[in-house]
PDB file of N, CA and C in Angstrom:
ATOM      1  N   UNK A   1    -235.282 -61.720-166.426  1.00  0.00           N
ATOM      2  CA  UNK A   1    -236.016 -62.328-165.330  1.00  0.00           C
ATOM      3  C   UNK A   1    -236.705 -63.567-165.871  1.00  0.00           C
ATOM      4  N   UNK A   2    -236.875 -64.690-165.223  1.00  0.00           N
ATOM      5  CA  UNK A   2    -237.188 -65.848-165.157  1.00  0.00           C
ATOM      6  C   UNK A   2    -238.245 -66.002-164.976  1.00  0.00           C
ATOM      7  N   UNK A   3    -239.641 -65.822-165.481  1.00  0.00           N
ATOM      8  CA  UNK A   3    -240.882 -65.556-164.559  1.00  0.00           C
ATOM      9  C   UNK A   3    -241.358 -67.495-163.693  1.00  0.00           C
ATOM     10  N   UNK A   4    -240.589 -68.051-164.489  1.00  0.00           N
ATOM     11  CA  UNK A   4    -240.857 -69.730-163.108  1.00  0.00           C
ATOM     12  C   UNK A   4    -240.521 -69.355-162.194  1.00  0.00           C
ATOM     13  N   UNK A   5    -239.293 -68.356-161.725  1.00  0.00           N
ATOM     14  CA  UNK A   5    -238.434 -68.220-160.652  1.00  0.00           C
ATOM     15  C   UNK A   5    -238.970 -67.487-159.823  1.00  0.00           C
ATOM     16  N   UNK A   6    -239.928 -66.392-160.835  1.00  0.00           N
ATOM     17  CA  UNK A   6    -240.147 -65.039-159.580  1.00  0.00           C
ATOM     18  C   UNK A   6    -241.136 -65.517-159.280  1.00  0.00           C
ATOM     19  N   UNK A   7    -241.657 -65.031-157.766  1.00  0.00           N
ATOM     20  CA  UNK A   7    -242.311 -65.141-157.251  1.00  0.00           C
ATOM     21  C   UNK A   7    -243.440 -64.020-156.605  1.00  0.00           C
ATOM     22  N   UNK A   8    -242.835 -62.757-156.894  1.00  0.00           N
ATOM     23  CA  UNK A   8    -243.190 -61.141-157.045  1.00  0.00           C
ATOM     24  C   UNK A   8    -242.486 -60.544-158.018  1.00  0.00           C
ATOM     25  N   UNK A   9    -243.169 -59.301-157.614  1.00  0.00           N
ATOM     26  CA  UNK A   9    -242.721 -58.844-159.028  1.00  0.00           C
ATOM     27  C   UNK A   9    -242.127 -57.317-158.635  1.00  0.00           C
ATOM     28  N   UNK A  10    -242.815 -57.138-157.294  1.00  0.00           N
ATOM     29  CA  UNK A  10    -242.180 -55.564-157.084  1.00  0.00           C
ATOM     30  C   UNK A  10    -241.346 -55.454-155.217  1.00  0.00           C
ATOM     31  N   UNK A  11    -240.674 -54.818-155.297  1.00  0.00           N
ATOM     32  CA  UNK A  11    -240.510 -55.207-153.306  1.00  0.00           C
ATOM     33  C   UNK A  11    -239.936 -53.224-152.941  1.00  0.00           C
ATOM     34  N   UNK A  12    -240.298 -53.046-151.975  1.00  0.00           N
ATOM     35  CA  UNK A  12    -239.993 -51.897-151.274  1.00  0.00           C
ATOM     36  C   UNK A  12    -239.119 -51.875-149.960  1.00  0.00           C
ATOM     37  N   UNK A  13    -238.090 -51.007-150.457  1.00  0.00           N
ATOM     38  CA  UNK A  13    -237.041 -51.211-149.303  1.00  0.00           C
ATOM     39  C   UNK A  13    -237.434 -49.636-148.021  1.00  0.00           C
ATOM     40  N   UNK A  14    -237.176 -50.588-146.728  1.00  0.00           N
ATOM     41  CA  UNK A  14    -238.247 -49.298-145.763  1.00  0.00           C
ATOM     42  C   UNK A  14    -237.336 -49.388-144.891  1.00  0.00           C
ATOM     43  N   UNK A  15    -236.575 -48.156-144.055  1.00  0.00           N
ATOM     44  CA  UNK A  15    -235.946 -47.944-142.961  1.00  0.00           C
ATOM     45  C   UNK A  15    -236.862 -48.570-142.153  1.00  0.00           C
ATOM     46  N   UNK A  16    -236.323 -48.830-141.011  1.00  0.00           N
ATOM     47  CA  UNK A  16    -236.552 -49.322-139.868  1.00  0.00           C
ATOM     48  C   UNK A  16    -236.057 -48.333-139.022  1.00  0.00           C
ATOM     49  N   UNK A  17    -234.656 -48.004-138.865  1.00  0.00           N
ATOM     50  CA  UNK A  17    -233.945 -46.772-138.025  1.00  0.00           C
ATOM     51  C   UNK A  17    -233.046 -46.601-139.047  1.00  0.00           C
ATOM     52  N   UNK A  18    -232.382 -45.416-138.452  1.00  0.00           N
ATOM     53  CA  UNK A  18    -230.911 -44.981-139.077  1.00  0.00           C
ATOM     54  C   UNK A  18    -230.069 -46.416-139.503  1.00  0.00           C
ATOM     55  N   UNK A  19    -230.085 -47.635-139.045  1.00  0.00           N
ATOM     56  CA  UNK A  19    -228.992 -48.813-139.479  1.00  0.00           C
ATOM     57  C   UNK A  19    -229.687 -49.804-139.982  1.00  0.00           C
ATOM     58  N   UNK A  20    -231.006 -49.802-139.355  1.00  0.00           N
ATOM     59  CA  UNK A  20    -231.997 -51.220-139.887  1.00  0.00           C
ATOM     60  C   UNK A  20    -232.986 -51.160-141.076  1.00  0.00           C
ATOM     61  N   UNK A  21    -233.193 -51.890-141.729  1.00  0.00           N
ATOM     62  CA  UNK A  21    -233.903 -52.193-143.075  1.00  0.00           C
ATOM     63  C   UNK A  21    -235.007 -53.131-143.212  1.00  0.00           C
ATOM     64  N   UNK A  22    -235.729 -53.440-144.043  1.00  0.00           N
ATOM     65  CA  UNK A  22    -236.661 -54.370-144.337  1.00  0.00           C
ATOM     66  C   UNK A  22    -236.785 -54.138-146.021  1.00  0.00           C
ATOM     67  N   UNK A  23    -236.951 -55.379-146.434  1.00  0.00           N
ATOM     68  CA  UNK A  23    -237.588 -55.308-148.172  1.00  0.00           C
ATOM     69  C   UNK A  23    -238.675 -56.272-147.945  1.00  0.00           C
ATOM     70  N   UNK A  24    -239.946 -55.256-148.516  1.00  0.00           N
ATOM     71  CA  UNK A  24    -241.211 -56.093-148.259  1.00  0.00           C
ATOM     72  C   UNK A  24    -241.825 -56.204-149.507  1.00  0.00           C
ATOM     73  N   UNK A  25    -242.045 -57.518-150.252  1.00  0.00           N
ATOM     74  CA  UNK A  25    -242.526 -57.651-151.391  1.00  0.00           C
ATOM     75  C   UNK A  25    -244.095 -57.662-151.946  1.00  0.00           C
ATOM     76  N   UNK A  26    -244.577 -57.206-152.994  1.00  0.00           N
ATOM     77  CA  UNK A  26    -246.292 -56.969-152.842  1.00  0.00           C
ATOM     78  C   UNK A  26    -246.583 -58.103-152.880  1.00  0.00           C
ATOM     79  N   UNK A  27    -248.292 -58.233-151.969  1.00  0.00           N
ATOM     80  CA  UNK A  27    -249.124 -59.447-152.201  1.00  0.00           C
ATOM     81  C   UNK A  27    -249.149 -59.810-153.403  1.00  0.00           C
ATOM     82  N   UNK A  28    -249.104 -61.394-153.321  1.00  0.00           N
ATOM     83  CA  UNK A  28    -249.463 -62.273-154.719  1.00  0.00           C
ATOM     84  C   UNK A  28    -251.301 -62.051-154.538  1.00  0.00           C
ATOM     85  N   UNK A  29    -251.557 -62.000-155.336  1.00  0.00           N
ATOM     86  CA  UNK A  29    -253.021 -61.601-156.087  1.00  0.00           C
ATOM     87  C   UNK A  29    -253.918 -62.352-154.874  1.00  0.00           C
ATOM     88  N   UNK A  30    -253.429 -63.735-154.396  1.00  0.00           N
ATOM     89  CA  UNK A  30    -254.311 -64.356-153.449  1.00  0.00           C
ATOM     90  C   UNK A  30    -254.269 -63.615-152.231  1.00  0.00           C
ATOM     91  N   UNK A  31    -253.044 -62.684-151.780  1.00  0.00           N
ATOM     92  CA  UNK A  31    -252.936 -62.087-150.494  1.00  0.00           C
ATOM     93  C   UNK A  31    -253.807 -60.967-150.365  1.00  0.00           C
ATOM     94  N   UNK A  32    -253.858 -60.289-151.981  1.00  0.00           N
ATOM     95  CA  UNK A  32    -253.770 -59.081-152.376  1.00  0.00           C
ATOM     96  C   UNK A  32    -255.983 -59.180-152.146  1.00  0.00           C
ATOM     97  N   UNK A  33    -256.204 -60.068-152.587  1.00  0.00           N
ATOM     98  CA  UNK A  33    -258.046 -60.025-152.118  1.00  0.00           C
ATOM     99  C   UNK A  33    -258.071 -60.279-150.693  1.00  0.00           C
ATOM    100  N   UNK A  34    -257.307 -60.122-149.801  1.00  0.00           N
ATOM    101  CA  UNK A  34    -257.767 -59.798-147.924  1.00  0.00           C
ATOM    102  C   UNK A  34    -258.363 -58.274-148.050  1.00  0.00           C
ATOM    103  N   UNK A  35    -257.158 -57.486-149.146  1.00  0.00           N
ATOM    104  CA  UNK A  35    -257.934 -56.225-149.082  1.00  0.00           C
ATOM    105  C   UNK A  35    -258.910 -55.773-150.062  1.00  0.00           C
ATOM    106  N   UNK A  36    -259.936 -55.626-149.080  1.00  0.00           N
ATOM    107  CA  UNK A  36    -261.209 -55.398-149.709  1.00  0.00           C
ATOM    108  C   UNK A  36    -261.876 -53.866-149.761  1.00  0.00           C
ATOM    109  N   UNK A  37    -261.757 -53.326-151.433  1.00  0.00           N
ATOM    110  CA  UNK A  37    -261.882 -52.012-151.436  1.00  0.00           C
ATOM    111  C   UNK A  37    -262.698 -51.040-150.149  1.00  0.00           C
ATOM    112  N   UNK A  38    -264.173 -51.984-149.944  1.00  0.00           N
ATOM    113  CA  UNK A  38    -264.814 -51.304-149.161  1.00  0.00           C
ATOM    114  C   UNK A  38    -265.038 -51.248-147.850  1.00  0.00           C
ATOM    115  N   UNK A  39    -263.351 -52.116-147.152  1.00  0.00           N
ATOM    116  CA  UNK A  39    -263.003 -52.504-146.125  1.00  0.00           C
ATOM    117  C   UNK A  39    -262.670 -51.479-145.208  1.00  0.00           C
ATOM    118  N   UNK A  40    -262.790 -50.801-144.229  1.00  0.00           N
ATOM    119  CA  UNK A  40    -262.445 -49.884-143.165  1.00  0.00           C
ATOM    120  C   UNK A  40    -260.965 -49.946-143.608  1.00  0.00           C
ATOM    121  N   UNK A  41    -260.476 -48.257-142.990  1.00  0.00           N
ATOM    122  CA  UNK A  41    -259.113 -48.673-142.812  1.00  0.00           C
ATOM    123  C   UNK A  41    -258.539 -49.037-142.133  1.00  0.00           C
ATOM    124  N   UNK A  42    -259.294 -49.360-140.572  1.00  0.00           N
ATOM    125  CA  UNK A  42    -258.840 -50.389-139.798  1.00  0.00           C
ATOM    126  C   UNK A  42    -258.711 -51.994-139.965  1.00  0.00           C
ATOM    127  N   UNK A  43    -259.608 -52.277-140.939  1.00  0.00           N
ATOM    128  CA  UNK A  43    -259.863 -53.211-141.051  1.00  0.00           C
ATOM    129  C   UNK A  43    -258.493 -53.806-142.321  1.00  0.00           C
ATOM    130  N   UNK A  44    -258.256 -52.618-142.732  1.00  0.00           N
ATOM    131  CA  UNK A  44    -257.468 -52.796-143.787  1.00  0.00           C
ATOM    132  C   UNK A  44    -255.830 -52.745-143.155  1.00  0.00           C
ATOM    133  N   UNK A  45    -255.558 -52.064-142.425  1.00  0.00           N
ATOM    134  CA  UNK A  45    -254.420 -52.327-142.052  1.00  0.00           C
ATOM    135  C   UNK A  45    -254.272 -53.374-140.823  1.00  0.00           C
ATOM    136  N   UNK A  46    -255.259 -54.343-140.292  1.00  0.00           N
ATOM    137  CA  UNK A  46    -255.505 -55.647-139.718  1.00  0.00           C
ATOM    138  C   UNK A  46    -254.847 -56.660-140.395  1.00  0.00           C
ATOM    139  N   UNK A  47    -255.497 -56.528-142.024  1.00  0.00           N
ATOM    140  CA  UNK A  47    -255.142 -57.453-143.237  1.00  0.00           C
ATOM    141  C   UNK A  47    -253.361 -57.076-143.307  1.00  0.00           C
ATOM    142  N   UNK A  48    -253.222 -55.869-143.339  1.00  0.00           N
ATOM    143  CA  UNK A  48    -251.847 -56.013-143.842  1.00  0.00           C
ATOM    144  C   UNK A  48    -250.716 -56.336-142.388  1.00  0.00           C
ATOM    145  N   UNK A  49    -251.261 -56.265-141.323  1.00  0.00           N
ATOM    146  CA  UNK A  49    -250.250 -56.570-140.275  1.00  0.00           C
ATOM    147  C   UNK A  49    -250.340 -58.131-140.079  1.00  0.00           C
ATOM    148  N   UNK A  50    -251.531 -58.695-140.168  1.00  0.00           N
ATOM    149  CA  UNK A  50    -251.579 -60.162-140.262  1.00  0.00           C
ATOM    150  C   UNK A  50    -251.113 -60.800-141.546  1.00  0.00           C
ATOM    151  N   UNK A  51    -250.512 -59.762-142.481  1.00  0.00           N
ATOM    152  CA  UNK A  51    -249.839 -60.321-143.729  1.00  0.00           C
ATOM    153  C   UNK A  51    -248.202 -60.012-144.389  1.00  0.00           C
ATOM    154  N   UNK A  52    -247.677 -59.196-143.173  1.00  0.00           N
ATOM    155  CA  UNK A  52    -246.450 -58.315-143.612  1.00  0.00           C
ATOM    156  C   UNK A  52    -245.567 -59.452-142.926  1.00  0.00           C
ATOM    157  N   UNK A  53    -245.637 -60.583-142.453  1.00  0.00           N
ATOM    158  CA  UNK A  53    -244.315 -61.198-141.877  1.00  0.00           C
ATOM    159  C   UNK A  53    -243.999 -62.049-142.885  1.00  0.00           C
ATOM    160  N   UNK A  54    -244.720 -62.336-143.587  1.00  0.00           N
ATOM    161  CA  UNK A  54    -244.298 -63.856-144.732  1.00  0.00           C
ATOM    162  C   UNK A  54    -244.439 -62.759-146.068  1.00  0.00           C
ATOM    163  N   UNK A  55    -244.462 -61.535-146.534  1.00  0.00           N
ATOM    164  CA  UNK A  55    -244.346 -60.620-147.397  1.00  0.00           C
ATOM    165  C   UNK A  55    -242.524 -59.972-147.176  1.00  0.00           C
ATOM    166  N   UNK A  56    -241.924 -60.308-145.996  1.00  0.00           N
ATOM    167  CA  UNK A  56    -240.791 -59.400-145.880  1.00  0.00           C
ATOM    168  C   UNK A  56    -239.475 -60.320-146.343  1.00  0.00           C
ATOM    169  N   UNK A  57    -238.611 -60.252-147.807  1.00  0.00           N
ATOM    170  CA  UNK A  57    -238.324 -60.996-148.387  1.00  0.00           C
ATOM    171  C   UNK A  57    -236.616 -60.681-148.077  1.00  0.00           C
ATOM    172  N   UNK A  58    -236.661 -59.628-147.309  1.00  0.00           N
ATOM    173  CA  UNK A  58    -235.101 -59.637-147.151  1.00  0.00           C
ATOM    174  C   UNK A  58    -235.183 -58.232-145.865  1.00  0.00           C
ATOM    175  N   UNK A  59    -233.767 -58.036-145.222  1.00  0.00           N
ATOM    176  CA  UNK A  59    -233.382 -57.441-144.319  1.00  0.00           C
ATOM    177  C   UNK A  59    -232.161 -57.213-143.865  1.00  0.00           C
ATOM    178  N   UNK A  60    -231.717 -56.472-142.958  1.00  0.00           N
ATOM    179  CA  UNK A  60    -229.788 -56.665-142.280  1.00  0.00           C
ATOM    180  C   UNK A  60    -230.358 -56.810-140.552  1.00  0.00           C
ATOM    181  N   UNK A  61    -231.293 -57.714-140.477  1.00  0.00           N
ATOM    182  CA  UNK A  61    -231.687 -58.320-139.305  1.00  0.00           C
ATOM    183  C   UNK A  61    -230.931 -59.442-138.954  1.00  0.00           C
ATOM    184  N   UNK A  62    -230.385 -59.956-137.908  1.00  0.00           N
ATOM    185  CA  UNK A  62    -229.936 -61.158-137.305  1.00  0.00           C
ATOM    186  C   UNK A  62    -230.311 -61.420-136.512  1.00  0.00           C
ATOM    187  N   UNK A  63    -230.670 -63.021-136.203  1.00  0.00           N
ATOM    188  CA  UNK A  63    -231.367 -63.691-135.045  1.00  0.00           C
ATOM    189  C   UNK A  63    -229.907 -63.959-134.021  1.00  0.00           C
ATOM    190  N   UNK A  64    -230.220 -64.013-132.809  1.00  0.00           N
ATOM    191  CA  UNK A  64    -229.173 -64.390-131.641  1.00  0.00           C
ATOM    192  C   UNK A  64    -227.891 -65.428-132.213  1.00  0.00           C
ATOM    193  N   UNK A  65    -228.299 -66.279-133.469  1.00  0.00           N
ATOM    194  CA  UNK A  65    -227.261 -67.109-133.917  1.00  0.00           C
ATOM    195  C   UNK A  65    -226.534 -66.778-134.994  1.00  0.00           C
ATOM    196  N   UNK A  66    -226.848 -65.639-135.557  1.00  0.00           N
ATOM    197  CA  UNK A  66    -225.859 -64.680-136.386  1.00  0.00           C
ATOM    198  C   UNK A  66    -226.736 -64.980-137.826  1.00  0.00           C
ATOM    199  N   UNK A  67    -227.506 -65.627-137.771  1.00  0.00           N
ATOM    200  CA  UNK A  67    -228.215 -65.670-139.085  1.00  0.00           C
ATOM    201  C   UNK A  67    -229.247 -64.859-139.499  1.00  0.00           C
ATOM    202  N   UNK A  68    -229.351 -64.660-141.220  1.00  0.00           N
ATOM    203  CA  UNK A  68    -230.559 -63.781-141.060  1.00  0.00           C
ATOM    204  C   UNK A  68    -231.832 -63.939-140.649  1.00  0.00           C
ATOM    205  N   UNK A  69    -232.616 -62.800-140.090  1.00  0.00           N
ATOM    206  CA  UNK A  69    -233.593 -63.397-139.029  1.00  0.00           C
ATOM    207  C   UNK A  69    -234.980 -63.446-139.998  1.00  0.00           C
ATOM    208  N   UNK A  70    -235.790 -64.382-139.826  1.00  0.00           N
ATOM    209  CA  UNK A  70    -237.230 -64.481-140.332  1.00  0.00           C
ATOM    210  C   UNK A  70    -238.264 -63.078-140.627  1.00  0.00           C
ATOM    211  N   UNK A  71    -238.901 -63.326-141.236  1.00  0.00           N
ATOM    212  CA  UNK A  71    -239.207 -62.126-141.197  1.00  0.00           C
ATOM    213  C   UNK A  71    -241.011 -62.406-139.933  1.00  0.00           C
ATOM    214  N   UNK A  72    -241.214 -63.323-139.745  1.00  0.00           N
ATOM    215  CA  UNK A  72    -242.235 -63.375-138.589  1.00  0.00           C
ATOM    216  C   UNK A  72    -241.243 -62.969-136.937  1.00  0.00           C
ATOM    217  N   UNK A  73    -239.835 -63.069-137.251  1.00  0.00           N
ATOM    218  CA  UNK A  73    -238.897 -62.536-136.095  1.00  0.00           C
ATOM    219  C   UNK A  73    -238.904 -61.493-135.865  1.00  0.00           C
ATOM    220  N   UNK A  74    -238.309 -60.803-137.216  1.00  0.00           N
ATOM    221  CA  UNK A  74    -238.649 -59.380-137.923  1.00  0.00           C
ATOM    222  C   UNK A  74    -239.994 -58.742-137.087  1.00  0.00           C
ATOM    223  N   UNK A  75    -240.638 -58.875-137.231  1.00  0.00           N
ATOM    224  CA  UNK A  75    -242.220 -58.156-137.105  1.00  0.00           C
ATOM    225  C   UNK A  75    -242.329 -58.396-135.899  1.00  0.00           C
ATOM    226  N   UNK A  76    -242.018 -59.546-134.765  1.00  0.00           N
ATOM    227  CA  UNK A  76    -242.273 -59.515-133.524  1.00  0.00           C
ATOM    228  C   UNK A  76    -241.570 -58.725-132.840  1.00  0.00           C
ATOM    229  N   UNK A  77    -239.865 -58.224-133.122  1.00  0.00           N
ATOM    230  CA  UNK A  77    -239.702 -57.166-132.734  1.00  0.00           C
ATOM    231  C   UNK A  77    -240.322 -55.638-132.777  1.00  0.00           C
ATOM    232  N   UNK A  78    -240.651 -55.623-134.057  1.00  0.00           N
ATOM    233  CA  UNK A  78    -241.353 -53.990-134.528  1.00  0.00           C
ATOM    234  C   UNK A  78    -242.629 -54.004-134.264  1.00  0.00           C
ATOM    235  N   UNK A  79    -243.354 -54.911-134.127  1.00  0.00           N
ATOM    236  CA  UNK A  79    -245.013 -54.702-134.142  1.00  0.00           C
ATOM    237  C   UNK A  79    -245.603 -54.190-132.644  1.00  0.00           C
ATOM    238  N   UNK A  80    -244.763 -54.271-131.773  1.00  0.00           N
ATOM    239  CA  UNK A  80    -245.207 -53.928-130.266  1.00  0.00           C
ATOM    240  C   UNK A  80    -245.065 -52.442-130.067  1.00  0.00           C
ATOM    241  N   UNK A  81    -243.914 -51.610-131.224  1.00  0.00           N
ATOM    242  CA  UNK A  81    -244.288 -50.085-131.232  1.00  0.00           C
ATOM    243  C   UNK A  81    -245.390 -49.658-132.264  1.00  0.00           C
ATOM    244  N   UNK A  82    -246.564 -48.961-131.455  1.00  0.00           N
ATOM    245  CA  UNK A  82    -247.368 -49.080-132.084  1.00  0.00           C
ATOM    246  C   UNK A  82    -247.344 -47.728-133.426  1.00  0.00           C
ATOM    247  N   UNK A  83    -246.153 -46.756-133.305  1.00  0.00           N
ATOM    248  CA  UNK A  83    -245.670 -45.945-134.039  1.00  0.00           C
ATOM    249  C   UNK A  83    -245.003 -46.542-135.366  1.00  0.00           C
ATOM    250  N   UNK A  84    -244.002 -47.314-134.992  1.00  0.00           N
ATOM    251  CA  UNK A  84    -242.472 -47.775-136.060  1.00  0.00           C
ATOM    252  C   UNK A  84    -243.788 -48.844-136.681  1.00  0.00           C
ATOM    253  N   UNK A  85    -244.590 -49.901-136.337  1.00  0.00           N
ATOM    254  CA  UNK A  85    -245.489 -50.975-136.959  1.00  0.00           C
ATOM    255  C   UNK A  85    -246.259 -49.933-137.984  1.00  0.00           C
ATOM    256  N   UNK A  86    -247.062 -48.757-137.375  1.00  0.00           N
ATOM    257  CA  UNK A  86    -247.654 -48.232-138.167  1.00  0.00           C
ATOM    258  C   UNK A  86    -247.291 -47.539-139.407  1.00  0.00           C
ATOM    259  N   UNK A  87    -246.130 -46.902-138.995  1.00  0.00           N
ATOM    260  CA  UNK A  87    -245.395 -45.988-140.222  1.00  0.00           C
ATOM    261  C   UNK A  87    -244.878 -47.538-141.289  1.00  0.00           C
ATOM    262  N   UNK A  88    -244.698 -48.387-140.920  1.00  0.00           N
ATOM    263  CA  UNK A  88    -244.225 -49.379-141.939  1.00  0.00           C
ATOM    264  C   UNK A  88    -245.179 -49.979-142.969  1.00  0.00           C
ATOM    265  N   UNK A  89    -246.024 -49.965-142.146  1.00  0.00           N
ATOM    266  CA  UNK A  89    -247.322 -50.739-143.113  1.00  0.00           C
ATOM    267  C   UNK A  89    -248.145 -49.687-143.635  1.00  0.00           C
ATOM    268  N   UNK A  90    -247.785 -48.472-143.437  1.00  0.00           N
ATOM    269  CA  UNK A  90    -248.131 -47.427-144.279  1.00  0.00           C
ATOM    270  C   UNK A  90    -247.620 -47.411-145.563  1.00  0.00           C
ATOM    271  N   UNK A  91    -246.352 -47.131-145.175  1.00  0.00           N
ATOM    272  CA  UNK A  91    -245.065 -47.277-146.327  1.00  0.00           C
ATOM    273  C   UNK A  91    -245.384 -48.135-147.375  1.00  0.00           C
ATOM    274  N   UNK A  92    -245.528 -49.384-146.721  1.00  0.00           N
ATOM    275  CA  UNK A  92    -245.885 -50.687-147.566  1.00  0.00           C
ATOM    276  C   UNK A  92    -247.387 -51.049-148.630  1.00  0.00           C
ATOM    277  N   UNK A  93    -248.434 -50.545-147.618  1.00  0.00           N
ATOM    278  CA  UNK A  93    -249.115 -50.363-148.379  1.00  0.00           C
ATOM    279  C   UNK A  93    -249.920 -49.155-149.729  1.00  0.00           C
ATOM    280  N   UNK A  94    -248.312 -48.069-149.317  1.00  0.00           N
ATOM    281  CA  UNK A  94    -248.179 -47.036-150.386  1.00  0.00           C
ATOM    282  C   UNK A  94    -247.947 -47.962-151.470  1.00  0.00           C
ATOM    283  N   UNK A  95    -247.076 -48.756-151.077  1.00  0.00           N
ATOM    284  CA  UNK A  95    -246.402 -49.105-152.982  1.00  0.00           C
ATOM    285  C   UNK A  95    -247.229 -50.143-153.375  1.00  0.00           C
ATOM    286  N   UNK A  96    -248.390 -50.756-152.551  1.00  0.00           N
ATOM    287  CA  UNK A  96    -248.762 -51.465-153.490  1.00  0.00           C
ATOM    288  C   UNK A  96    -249.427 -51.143-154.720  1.00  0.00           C
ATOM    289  N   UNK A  97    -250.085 -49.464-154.749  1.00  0.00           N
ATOM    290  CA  UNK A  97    -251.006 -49.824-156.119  1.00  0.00           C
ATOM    291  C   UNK A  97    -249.687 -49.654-157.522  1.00  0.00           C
ATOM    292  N   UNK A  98    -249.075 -50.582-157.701  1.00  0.00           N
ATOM    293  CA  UNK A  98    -248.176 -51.563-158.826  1.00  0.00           C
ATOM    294  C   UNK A  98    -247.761 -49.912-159.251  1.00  0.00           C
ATOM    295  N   UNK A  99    -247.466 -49.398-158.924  1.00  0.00           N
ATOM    296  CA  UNK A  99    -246.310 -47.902-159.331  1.00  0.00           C
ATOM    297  C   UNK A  99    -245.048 -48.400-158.538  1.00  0.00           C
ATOM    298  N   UNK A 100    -243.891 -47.736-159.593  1.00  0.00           N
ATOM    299  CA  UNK A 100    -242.700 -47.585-158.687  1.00  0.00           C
ATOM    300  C   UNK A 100    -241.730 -46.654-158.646  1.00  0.00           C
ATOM    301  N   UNK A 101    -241.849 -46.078-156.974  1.00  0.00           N
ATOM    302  CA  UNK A 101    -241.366 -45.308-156.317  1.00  0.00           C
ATOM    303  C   UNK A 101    -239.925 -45.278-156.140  1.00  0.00           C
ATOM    304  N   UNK A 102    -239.432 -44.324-155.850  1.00  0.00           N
ATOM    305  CA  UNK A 102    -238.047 -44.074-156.007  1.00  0.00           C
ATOM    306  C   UNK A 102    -237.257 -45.695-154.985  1.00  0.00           C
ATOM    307  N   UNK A 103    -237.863 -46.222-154.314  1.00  0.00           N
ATOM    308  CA  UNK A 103    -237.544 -47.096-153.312  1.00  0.00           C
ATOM    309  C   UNK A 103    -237.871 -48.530-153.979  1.00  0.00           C
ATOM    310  N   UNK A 104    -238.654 -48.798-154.601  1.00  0.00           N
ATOM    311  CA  UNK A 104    -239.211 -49.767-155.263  1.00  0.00           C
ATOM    312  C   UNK A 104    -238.579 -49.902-156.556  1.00  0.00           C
ATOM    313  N   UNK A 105    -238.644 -51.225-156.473  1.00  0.00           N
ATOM    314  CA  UNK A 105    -237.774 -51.775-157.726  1.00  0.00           C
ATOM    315  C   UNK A 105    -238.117 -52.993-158.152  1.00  0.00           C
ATOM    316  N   UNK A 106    -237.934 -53.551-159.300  1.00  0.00           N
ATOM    317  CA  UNK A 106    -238.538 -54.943-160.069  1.00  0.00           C
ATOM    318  C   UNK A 106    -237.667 -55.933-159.606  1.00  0.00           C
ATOM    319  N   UNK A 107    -238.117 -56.973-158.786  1.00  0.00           N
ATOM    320  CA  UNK A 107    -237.360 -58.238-158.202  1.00  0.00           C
ATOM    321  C   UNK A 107    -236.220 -59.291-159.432  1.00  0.00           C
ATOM    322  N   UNK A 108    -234.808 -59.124-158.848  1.00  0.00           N
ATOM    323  CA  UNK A 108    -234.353 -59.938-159.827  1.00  0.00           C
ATOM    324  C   UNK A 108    -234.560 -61.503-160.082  1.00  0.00           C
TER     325      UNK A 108
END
């Protein structure tokens, strides 16, 4: 690994459904102080939904023009169930404390 190149260091791959995917990579250290230890956990998963669209570094999402879709595209589909949004940013903010989980893996 190249560390000029990388830009994270860890990413977690999270069903979406039975066919759909997301890989969401951890906050860079500047993202990573929104969360504030003694922050509610509402308050804390605020931080991470206002931070999971520019964190989601890959997917088998396509936008209407066959390309892969953004990940602020990404999230405007999923964020309106207030179930599938929640279980994700759960997920996500499992792997951040820098362990890795059978799903998580070191960015090439």
């Amino acid at each position: 690994m190249k560390l000029k190149d990388c830009n994270f260091v860890f990413t977690v791959k999270i069903d979406v459904d039975a066919e759909s995917w997301i890989e969401v990579r951890e906050p860079s250290m500047l993202e990573f102080k929104q969360f504030q230890k003694d922050e509610s956990t509402s308050a804390q998963m605020e931080a991470a939904r206002k931070l999971i669209p520019s964190c989601i570094v890959d997917s088998n999402f396509e936008g209407d023009d066959g390309e892969k879709a953004s990940g602020a595209d990404i999230w405007k589909v999923i964020e309106p169930s207030a179930s599938l949004s929640t279980r994700i940013l759960n997920k996500w903010l499992s792997s951040i404390p820098f362990r890795i989980d059978e799903n998580t893996k070191a960015s090439d």
